[in-house]
N, C-alpha and C. Protein backbone atom coordinates (compact mmCIF):
# COMPACT_ATOMS: atom_id res chain seq x y z
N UNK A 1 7.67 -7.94 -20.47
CA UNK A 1 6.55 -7.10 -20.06
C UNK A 1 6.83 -6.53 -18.69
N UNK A 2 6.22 -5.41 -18.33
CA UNK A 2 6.38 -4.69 -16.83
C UNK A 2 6.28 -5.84 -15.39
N UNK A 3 6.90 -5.76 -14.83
CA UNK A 3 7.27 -6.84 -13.86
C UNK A 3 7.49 -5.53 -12.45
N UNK A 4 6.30 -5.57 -11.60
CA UNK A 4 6.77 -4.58 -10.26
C UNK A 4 7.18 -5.25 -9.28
N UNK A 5 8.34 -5.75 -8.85
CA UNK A 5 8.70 -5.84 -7.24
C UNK A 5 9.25 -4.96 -6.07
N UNK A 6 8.93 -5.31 -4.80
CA UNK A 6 9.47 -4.40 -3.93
C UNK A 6 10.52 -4.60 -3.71
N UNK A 7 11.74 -3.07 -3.26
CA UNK A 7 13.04 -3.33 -3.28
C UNK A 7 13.66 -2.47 -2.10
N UNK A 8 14.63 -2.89 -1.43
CA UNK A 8 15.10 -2.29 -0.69
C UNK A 8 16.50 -1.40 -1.52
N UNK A 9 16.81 -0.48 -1.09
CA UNK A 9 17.44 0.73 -1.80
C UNK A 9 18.77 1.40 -0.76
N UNK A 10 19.51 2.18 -1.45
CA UNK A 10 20.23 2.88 -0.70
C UNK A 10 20.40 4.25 -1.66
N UNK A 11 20.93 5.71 -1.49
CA UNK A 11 21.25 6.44 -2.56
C UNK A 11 21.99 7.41 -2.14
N UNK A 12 22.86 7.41 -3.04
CA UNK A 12 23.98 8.46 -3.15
C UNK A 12 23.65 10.06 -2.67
N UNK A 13 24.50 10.80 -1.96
CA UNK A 13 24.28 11.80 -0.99
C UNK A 13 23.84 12.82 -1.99
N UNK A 14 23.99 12.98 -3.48
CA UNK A 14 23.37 13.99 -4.00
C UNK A 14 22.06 13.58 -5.19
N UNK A 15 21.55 12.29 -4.53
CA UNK A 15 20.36 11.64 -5.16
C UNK A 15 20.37 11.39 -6.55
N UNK A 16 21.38 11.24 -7.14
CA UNK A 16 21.94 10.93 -8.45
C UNK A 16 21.75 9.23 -9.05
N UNK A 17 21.95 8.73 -7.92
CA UNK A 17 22.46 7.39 -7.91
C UNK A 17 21.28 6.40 -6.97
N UNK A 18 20.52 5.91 -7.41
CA UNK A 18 20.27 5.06 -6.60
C UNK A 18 20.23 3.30 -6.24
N UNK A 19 20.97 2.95 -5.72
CA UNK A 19 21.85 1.06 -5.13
C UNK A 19 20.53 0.24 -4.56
N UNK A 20 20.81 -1.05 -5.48
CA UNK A 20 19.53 -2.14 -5.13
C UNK A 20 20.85 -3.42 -5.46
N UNK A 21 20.11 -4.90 -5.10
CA UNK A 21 20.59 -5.75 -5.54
C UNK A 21 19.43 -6.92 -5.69
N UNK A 22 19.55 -7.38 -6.64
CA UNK A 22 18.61 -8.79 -6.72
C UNK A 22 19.40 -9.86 -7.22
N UNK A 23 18.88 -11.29 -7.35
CA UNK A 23 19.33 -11.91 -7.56
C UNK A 23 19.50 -12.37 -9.12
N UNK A 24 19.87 -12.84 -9.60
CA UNK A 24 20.54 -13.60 -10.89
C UNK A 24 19.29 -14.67 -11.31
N UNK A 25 18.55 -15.17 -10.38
CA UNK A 25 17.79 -16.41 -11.00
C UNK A 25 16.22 -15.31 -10.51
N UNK A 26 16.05 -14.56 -10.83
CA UNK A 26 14.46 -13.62 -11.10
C UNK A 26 14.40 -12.98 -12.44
N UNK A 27 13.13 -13.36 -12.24
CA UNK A 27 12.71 -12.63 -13.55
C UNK A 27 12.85 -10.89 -13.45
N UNK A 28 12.82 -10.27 -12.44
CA UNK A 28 13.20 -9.15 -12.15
C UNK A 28 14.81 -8.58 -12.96
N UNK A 29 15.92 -9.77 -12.65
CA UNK A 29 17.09 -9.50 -13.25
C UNK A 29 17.17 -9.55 -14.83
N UNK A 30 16.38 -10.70 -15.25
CA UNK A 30 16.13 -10.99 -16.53
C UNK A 30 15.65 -9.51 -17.61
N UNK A 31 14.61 -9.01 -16.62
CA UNK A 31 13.94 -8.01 -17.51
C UNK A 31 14.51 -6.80 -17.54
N UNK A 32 15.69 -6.50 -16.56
CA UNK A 32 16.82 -5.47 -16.21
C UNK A 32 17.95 -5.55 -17.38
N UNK A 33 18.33 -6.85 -17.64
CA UNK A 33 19.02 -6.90 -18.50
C UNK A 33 18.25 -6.62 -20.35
N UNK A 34 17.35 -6.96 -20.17
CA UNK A 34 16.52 -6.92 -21.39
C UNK A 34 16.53 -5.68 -22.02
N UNK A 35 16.03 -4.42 -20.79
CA UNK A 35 15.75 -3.41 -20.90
C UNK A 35 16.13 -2.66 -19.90
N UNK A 36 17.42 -1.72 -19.55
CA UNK A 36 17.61 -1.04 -18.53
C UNK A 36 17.00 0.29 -18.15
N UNK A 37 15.73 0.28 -19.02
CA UNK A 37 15.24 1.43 -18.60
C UNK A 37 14.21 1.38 -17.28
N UNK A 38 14.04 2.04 -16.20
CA UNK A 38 13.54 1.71 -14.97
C UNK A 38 12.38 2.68 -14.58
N UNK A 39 11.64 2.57 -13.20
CA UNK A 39 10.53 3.31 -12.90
C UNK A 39 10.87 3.06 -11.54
N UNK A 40 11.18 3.59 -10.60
CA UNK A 40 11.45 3.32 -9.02
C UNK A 40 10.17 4.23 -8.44
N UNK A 41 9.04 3.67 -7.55
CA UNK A 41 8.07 3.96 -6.74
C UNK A 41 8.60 4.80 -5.53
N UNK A 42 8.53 5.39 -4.71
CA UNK A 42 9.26 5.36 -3.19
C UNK A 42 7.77 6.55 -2.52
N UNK A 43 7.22 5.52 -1.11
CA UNK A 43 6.41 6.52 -1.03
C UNK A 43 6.41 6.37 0.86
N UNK A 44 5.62 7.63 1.24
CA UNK A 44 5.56 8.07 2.69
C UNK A 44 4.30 7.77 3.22
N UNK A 45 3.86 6.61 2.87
CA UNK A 45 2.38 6.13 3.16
C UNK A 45 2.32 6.86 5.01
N UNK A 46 1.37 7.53 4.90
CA UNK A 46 0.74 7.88 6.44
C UNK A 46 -1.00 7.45 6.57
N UNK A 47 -1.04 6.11 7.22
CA UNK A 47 -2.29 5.53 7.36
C UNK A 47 -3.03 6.62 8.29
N UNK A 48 -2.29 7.39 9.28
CA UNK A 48 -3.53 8.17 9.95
C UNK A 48 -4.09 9.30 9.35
N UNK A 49 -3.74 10.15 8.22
CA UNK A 49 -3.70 10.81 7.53
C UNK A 49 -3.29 10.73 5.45
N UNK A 50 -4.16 9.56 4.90
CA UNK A 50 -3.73 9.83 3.48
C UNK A 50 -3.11 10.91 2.96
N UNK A 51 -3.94 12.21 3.11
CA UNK A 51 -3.89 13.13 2.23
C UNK A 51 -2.76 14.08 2.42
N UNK A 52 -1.53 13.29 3.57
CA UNK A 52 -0.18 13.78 3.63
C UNK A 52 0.72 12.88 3.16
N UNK A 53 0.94 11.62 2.42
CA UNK A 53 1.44 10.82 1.56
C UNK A 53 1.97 11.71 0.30
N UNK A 54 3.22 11.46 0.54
CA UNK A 54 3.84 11.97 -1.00
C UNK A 54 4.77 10.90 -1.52
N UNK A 55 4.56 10.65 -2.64
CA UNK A 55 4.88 9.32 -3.54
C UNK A 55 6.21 10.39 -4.70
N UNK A 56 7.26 9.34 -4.79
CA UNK A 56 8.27 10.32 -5.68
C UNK A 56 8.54 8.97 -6.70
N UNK A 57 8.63 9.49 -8.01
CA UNK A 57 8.77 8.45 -8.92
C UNK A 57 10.14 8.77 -9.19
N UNK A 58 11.11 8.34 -9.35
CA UNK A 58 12.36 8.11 -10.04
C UNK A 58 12.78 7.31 -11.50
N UNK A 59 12.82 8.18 -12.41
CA UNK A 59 12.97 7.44 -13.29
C UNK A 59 14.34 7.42 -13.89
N UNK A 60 14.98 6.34 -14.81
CA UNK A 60 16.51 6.35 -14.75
C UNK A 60 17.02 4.73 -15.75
N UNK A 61 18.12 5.00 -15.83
CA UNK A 61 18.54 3.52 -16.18
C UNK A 61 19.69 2.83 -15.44
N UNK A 62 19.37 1.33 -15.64
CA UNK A 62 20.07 0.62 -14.81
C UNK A 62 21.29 0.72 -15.22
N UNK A 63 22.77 0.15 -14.81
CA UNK A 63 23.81 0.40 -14.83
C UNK A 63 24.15 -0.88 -13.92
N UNK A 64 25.13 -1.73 -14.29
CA UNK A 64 25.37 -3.07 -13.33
C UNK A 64 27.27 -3.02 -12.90
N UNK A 65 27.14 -3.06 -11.78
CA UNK A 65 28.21 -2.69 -11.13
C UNK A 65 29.80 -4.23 -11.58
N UNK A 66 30.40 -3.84 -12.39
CA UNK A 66 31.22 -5.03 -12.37
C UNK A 66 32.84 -4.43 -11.46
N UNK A 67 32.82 -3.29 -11.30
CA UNK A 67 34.37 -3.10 -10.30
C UNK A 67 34.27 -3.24 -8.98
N UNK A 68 35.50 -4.84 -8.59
CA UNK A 68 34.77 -4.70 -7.25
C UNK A 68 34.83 -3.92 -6.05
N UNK A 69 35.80 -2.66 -6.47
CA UNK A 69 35.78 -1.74 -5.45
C UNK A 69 34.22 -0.88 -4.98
N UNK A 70 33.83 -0.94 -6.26
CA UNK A 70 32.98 0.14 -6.77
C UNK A 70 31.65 -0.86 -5.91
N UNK A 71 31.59 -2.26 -5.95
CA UNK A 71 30.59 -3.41 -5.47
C UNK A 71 30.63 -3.30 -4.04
N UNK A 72 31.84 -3.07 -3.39
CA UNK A 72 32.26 -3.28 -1.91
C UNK A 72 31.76 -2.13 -0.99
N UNK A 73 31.71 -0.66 -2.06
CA UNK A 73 30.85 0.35 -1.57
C UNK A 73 29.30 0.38 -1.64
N UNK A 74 28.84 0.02 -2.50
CA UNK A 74 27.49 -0.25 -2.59
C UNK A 74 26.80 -1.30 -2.05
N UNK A 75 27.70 -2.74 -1.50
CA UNK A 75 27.38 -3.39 -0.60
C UNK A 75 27.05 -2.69 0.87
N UNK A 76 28.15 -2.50 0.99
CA UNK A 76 28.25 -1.37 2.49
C UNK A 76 27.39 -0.57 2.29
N UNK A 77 26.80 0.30 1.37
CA UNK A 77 25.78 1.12 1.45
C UNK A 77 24.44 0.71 1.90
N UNK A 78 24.27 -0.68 1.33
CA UNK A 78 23.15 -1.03 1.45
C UNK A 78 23.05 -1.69 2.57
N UNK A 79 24.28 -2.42 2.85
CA UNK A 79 23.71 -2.94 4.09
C UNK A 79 23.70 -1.76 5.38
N UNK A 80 24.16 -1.06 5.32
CA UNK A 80 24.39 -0.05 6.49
C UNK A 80 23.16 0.41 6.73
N UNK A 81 22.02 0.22 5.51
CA UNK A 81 20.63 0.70 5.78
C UNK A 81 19.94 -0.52 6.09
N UNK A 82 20.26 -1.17 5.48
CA UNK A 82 19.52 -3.01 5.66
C UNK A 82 20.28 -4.01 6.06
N UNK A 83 20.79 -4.03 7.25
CA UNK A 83 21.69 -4.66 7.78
C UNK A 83 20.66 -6.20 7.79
N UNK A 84 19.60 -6.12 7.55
CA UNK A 84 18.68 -7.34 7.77
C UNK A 84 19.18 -8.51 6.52
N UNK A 85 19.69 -7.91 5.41
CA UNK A 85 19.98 -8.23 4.13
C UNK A 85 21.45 -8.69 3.91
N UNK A 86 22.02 -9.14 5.01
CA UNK A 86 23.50 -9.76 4.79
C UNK A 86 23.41 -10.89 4.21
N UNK A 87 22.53 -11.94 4.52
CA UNK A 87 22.82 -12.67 3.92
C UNK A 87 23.03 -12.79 2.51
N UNK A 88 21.65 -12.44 2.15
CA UNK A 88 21.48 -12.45 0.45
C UNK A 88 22.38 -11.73 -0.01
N UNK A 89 23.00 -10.74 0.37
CA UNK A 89 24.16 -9.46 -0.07
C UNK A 89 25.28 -10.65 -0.27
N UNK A 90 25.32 -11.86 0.44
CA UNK A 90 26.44 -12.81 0.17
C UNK A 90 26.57 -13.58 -0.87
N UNK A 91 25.37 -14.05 -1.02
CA UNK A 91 25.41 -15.18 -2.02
C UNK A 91 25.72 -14.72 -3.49
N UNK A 92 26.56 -15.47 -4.19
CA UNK A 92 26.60 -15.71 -5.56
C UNK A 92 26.21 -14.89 -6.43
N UNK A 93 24.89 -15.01 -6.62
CA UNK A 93 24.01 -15.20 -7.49
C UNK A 93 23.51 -13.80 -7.18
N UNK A 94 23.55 -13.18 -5.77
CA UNK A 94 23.12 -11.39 -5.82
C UNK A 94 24.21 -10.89 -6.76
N UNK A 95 23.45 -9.78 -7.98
CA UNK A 95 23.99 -8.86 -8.46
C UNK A 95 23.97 -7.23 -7.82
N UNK A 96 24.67 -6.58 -7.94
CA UNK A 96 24.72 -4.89 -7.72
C UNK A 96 24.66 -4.55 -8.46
N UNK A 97 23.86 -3.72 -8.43
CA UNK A 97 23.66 -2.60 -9.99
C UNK A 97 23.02 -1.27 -9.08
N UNK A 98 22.87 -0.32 -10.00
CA UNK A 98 22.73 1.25 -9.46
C UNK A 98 21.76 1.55 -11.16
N UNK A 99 20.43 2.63 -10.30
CA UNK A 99 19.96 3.45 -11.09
C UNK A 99 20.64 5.00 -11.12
N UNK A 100 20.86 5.41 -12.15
CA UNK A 100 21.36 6.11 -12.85
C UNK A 100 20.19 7.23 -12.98
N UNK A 101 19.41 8.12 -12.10
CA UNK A 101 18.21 8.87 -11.72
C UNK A 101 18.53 10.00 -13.32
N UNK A 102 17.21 10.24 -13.74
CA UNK A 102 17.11 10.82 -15.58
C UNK A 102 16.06 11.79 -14.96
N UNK A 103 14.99 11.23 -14.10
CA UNK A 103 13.98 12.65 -14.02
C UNK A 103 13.63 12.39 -12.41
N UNK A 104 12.78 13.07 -11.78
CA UNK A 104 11.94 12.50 -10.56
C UNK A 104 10.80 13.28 -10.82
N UNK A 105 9.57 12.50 -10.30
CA UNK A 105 8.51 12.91 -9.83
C UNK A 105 7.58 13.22 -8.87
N UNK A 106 7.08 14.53 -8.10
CA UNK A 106 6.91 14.03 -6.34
C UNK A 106 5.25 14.26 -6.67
N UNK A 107 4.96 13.82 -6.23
CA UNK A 107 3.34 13.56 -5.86
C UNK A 107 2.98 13.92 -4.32
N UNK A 108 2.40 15.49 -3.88
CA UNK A 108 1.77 14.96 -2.77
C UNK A 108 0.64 15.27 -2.90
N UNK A 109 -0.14 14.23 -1.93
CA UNK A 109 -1.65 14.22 -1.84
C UNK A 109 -1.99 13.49 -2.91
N UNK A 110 -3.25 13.96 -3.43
CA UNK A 110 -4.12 13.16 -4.94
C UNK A 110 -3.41 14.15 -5.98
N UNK A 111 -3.33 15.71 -5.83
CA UNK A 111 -3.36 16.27 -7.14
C UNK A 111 -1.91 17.50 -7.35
N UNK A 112 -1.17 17.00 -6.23
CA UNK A 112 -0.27 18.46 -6.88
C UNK A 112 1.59 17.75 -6.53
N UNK A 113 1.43 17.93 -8.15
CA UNK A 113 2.69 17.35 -8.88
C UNK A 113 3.65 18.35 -9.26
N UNK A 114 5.27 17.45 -9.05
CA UNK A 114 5.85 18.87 -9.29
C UNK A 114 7.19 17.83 -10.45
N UNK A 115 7.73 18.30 -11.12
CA UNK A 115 8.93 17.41 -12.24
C UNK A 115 9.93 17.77 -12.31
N UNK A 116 10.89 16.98 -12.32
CA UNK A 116 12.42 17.94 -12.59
C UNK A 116 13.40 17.01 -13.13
N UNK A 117 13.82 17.12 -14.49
CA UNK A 117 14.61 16.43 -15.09
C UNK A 117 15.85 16.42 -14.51
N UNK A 118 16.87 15.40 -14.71
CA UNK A 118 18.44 15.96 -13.73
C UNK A 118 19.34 15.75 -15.16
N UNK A 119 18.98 15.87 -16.71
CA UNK A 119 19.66 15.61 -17.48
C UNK A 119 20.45 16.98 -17.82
């Protein structure tokens, strides 16, 4: 069933691609493997002003990184943004995987939506 957690991210310079890692013992990984089809949130919350918040949905499928050249870049990617995240980037049991972006959605404000498939 739908399972939402928050994730820290990195993404490829022509927004194609977007790099996460979780761990091996979540139900988060479990349900990735189950079903690689995904829904990524990403939004510009402005508390002094709501009604300038624009929320972009990314939708896409997962893809799990097994070359470790291909792991060693997407490590570095991510940590270069989340350097806070070395540790866990170490252990074991973190996997790399990359969404594979199929459509996006931008939302700003309450009502004006715009779509664009990248297939």
């Amino acid at each position: 069933e739908p399972h939402c957690s928050l994730m820290s991210y990195a993404i490829s310079d022509d927004c194609k691609e977007i790099y996460l890692m979780t761990s091996k013992k979540t139900r988060k990984y479990n349900n990735l493997v189950s079903n690689p089809a995904v829904s990524l949130l990403i939004d510009t919350r402005d508390k002094e002003d709501p009604t300038r918040t624009k929320a972009l949905t990314a939708a896409g499928r997962v893809e799990w990184i097994n070359d470790d050249s291909r792991r060693l870049l997407v490590k570095k990617l991510l940590l270069e943004r989340h350097p806070h995240l070395q540790s866990f980037a170490e252990k074991p049991e973190t996997e790399f995987f990359v969404v594979k972006v199929k459509s996006l959605q931008l939302l700003e404000g309450v009502a004006n939506a715009s779509f664009a498939s990248l297939d």
